[in-house]
Protein backbone atom coordinates (compact mmCIF):
# COMPACT_ATOMS: atom_id res chain seq x y z
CA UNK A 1 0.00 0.00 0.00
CA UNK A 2 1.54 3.41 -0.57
CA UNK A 3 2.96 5.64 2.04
CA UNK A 4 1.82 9.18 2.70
CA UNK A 5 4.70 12.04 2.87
CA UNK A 6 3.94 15.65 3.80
CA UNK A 7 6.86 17.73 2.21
CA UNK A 8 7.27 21.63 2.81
CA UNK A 9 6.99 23.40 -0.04
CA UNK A 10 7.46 27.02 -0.25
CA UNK A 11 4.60 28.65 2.27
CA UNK A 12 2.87 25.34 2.72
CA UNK A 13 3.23 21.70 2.23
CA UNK A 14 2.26 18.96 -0.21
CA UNK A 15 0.91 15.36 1.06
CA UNK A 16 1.74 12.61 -1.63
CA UNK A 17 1.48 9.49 -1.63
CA UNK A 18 4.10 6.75 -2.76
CA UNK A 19 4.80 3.21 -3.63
CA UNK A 20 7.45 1.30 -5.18
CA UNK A 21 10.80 2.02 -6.53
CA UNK A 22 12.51 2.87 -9.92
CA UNK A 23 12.08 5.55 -11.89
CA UNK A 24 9.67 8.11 -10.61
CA UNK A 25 6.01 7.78 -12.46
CA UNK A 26 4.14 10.94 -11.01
CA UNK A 27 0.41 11.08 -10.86
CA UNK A 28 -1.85 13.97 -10.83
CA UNK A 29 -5.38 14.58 -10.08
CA UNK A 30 -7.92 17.23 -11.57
CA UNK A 31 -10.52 18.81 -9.64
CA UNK A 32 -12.28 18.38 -7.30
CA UNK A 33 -10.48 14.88 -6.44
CA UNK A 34 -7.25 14.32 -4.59
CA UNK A 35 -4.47 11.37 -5.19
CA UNK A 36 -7.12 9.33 -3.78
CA UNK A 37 -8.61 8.90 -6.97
CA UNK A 38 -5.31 6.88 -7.96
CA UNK A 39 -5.84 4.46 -5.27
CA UNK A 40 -6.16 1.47 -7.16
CA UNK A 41 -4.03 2.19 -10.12
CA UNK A 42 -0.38 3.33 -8.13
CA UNK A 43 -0.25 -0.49 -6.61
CA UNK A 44 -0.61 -1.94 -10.35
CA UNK A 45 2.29 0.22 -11.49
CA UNK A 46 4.68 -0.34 -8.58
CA UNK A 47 6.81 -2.76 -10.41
CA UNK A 48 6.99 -0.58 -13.00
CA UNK A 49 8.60 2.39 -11.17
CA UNK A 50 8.56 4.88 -7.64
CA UNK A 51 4.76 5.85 -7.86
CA UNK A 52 4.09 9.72 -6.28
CA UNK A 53 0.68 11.06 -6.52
CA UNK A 54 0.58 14.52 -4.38
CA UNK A 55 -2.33 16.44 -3.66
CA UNK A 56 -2.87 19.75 -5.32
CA UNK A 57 -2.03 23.13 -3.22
CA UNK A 58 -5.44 23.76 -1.96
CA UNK A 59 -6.44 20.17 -2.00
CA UNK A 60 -6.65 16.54 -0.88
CA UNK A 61 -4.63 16.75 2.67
CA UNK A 62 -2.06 19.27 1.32
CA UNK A 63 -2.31 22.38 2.82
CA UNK A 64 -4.37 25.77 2.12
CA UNK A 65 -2.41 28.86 1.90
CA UNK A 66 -3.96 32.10 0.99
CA UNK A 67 -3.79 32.21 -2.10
CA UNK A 68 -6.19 32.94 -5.44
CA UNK A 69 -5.49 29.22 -6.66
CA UNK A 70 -4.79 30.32 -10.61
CA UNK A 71 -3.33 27.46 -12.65
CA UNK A 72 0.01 29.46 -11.97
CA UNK A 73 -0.06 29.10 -8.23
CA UNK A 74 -0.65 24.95 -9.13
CA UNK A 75 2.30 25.33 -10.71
CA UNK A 76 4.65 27.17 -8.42
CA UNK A 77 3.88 24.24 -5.75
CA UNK A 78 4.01 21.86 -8.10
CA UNK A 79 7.46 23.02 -9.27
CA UNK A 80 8.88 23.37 -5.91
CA UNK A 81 7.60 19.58 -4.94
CA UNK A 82 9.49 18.41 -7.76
CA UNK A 83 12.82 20.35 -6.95
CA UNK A 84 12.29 19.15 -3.44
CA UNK A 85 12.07 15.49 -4.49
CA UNK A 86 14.66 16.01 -7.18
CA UNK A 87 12.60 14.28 -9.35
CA UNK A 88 14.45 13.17 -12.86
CA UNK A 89 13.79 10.44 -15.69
CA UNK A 90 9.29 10.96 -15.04
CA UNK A 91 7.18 9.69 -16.07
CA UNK A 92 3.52 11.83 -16.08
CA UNK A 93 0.40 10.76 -15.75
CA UNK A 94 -2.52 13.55 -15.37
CA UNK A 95 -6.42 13.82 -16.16
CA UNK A 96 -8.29 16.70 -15.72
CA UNK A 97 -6.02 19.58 -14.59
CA UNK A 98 -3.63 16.96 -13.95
CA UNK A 99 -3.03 16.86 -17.44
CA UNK A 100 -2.90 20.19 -17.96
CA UNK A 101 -0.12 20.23 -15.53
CA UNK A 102 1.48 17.62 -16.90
CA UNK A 103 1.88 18.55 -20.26
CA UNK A 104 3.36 21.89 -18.90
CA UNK A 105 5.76 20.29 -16.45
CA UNK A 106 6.86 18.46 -19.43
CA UNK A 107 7.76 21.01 -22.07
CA UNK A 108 9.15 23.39 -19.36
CA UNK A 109 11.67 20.42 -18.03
CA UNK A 110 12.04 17.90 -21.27
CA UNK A 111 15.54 17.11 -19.68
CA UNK A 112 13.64 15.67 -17.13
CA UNK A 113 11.31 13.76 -18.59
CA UNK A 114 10.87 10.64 -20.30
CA UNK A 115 6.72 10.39 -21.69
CA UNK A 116 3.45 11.62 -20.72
CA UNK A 117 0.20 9.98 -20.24
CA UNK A 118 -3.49 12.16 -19.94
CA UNK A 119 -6.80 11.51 -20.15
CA UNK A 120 -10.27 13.56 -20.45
CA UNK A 121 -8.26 16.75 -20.29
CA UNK A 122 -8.01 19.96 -22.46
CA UNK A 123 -5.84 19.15 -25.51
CA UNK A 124 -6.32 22.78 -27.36
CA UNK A 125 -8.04 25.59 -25.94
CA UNK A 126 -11.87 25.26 -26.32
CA UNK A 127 -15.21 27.12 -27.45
CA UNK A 128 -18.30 27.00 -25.92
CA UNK A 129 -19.12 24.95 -28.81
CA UNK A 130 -17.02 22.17 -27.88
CA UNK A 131 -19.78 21.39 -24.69
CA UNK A 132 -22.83 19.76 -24.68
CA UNK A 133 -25.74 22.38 -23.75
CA UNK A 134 -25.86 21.40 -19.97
CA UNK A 135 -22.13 21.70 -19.26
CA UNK A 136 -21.98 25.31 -20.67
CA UNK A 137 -25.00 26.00 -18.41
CA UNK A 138 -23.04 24.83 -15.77
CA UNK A 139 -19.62 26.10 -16.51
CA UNK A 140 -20.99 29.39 -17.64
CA UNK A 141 -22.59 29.87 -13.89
CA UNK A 142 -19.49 28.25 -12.56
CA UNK A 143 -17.68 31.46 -14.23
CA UNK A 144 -20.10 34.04 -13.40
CA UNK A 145 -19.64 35.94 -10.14
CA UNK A 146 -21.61 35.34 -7.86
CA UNK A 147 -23.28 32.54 -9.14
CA UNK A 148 -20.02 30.43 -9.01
CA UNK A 149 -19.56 31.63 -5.31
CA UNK A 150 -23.38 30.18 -4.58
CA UNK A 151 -23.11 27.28 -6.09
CA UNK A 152 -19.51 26.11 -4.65
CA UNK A 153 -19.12 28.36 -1.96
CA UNK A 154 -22.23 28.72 -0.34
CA UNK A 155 -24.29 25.34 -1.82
CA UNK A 156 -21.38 23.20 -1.99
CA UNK A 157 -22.82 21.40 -5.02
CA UNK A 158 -19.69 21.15 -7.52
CA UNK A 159 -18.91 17.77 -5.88
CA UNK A 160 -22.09 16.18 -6.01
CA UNK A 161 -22.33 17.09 -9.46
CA UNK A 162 -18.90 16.23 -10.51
CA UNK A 163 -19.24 13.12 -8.99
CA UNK A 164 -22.77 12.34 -9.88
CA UNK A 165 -21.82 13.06 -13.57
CA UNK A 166 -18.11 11.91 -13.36
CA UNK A 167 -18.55 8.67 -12.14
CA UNK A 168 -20.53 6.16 -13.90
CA UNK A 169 -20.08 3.00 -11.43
CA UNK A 170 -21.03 5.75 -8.13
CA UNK A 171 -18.58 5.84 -5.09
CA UNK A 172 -18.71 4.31 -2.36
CA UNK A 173 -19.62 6.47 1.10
CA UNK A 174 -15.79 5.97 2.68
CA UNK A 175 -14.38 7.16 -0.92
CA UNK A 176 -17.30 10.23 -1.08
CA UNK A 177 -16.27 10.98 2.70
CA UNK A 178 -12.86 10.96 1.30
CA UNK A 179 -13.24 13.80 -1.25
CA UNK A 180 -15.40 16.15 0.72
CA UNK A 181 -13.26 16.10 3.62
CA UNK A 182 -10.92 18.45 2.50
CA UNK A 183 -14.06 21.25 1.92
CA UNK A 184 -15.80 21.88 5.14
CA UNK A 185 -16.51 24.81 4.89
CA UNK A 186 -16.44 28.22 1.93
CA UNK A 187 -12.82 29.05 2.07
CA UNK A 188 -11.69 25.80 1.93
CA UNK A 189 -13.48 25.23 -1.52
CA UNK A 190 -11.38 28.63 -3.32
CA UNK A 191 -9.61 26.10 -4.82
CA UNK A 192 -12.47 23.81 -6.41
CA UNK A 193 -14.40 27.62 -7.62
CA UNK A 194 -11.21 28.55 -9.37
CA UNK A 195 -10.81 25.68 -11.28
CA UNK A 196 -13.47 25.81 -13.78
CA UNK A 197 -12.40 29.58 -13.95
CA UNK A 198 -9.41 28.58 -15.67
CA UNK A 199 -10.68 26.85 -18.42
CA UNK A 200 -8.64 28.36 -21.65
CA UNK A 201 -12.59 28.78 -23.08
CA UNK A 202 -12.92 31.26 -26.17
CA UNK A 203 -9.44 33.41 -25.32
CA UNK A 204 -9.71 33.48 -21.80
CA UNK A 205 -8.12 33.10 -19.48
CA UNK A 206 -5.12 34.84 -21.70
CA UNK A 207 -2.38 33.60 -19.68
CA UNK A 208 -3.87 29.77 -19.35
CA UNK A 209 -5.13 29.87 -23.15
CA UNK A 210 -1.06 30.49 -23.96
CA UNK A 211 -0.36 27.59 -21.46
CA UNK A 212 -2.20 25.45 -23.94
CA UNK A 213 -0.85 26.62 -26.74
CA UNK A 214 2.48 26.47 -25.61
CA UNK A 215 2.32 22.73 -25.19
CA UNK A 216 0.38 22.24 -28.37
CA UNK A 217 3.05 23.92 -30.53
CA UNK A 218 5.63 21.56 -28.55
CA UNK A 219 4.10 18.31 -28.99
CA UNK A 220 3.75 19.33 -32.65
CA UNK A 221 8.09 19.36 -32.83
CA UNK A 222 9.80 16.16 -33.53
CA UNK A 223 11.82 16.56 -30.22
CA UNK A 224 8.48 16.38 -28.34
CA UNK A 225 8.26 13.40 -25.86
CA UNK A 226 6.22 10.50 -26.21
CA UNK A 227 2.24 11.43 -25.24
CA UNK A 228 0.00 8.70 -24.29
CA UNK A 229 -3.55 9.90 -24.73
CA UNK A 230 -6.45 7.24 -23.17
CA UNK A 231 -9.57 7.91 -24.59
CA UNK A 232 -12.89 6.87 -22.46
CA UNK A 233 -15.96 6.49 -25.34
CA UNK A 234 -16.76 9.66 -27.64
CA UNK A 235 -18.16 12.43 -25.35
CA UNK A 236 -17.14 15.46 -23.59
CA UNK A 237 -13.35 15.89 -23.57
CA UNK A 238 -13.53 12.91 -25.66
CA UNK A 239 -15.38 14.12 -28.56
CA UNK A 240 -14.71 12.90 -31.94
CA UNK A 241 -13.56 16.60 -33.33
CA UNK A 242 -11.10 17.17 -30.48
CA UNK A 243 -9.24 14.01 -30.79
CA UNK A 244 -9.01 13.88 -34.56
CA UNK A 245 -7.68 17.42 -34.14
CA UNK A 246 -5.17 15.93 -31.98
CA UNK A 247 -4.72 13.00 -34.42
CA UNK A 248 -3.85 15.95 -36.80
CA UNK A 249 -1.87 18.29 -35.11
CA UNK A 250 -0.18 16.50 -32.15
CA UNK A 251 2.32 13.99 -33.98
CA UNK A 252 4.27 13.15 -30.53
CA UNK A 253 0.61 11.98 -29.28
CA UNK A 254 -0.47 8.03 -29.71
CA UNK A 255 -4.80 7.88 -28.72
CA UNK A 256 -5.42 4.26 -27.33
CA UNK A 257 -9.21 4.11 -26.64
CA UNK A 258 -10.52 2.19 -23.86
CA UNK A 259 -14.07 1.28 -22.41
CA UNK A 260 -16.23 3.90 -21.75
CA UNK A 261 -15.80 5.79 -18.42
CA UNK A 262 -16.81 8.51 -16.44
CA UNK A 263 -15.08 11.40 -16.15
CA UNK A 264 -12.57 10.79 -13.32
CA UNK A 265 -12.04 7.29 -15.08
CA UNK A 266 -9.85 6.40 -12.26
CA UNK A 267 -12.31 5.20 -10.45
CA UNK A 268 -14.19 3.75 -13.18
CA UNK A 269 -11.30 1.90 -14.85
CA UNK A 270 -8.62 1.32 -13.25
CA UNK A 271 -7.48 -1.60 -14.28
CA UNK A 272 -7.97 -0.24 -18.21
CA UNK A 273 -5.80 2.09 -17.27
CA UNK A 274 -2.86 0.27 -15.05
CA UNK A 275 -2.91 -2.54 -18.30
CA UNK A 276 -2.62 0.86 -21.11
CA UNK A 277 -0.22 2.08 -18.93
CA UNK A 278 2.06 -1.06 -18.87
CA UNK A 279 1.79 -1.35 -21.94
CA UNK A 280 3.35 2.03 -23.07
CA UNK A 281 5.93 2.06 -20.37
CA UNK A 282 6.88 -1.61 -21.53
CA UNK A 283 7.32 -0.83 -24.85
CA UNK A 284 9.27 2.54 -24.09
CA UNK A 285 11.94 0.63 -22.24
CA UNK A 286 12.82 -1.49 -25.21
């Protein structure tokens, strides 16, 4: 079973968990889950390399400074977690935010990286278009002020919806107590508001839109690392346009598609995942 750290990082601290040995293989969650949601994939990867799955500034069991929680503040932990740990020769392996992450961890340190894998995460900024009617609904109020403070602040319903919608085989109660646990009360859900506010969505957020496209224009070089993209059914993040657009324009990226799964797939499919993910690591030691 893995081991949880807490590691101080700048003004706070990051809780990660870890199993195994080898070269690191670093997962990371989206929102509004923690590295619980990796549970039972880390244990089917152990003999494949040192597993670390940390919880997000803001998040999980790390801890909550004051700050506005902007993908660059993600960062700036997540950077100094990785100095920390020294971390060289990773592997990543993000959904969600997670990926986003990911992807920009990687083309900031290629030196330090050997492949990426992602799932149901943004591949190229997006247009309202690119969601079905009741997500923009949602994600519009989500982005509005005031009505995003209501509804995540206040109401507290983000997680039952995420994880009403994002989880097609339901959770179980210890695993739901798991995830609200970190969000007792409005403060400590800044983190799960801002989120959806950073979604690079018709040229804005400016700075997370050029994020994006930063790591788009990378994977498009022929010194890009290997991508592994997982694919759960044709829906949402998944939608046919957006991955033949990366089929297009992302050379470095190989799509395996699995069984359909919610959106935190984790817990859906984990074993889909921990046999893809074998799979790709296997064949990029050869």
């Amino acid at each position: 079973m893995p081991t949880v750290h807490r590691l101080q990082v700048l003004d706070s601290f990051i809780s990660y968990r870890e199993t195994g040995t080898g070269s690191p293989i670093v997962f990371l969650h989206g929102n509004p889950t923690s590295s619980h949601v990796w549970r039972n994939v880390m244990p089917g990867l152990a003999g494949r390399g040192r597993c670390l799955a940390p919880d997000l500034i803001g998040m999980g069991d790390s801890g909550k400074p004051d700050s506005p929680y902007r993908f660059a503040d993600h960062a700036k932990y997540l950077d100094a977690w990785f100095s920390a740990l020294d971390l060289r020769d990773v592997v990543l392996v993000g959904y969600d935010w997670g990926g986003v992450l990911a992807l920009d961890w990687a083309r900031r340190h290629p030196d330090r990286v050997r492949g990426v894998a992602v799932f149901e995460t943004f591949l190229r900024p997006m247009q309202w278009s690119d969601w079905p009617p009741q997500g923009e609904q949602l994600f519009r109020a989500l982005r509005t002020p005031g009505a995003g403070e209501k509804l995540v602040l206040e109401q507290n319903a983000f997680l039952d919806r995420s994880f009403a919608n994002g989880v097609q085989h339901g959770l179980a109660e210890a695993d739901r107590a798991v995830y609200f646990a970190p969000y007792p009360d409005p403060a400590s859900r800044r983190p799960v508001l801002q989120w959806p506010r950073e979604i690079p969505i018709e040229g804005e957020p400016a700075d997370v839109v050029a994020v994006v496209k930063a790591y788009d224009a990378w994977l498009a070089e022929p010194s890009a690392k290997p991508v592994l993209l997982l694919t759960f059914g044709d829906t949402g993040l998944n939608a046919p346009h957006i991955i033949n657009w990366a089929r297009d324009n992302l050379p470095a990226v190989e799509i395996v598609p699995l069984g359909r799964a919610g959106h935190h797939a984790p817990e859906d499919a984990p074993e889909d995942i921990v046999r893809a993910l074998r799979l790709w690591l296997d064949r990029r030691a050869r």
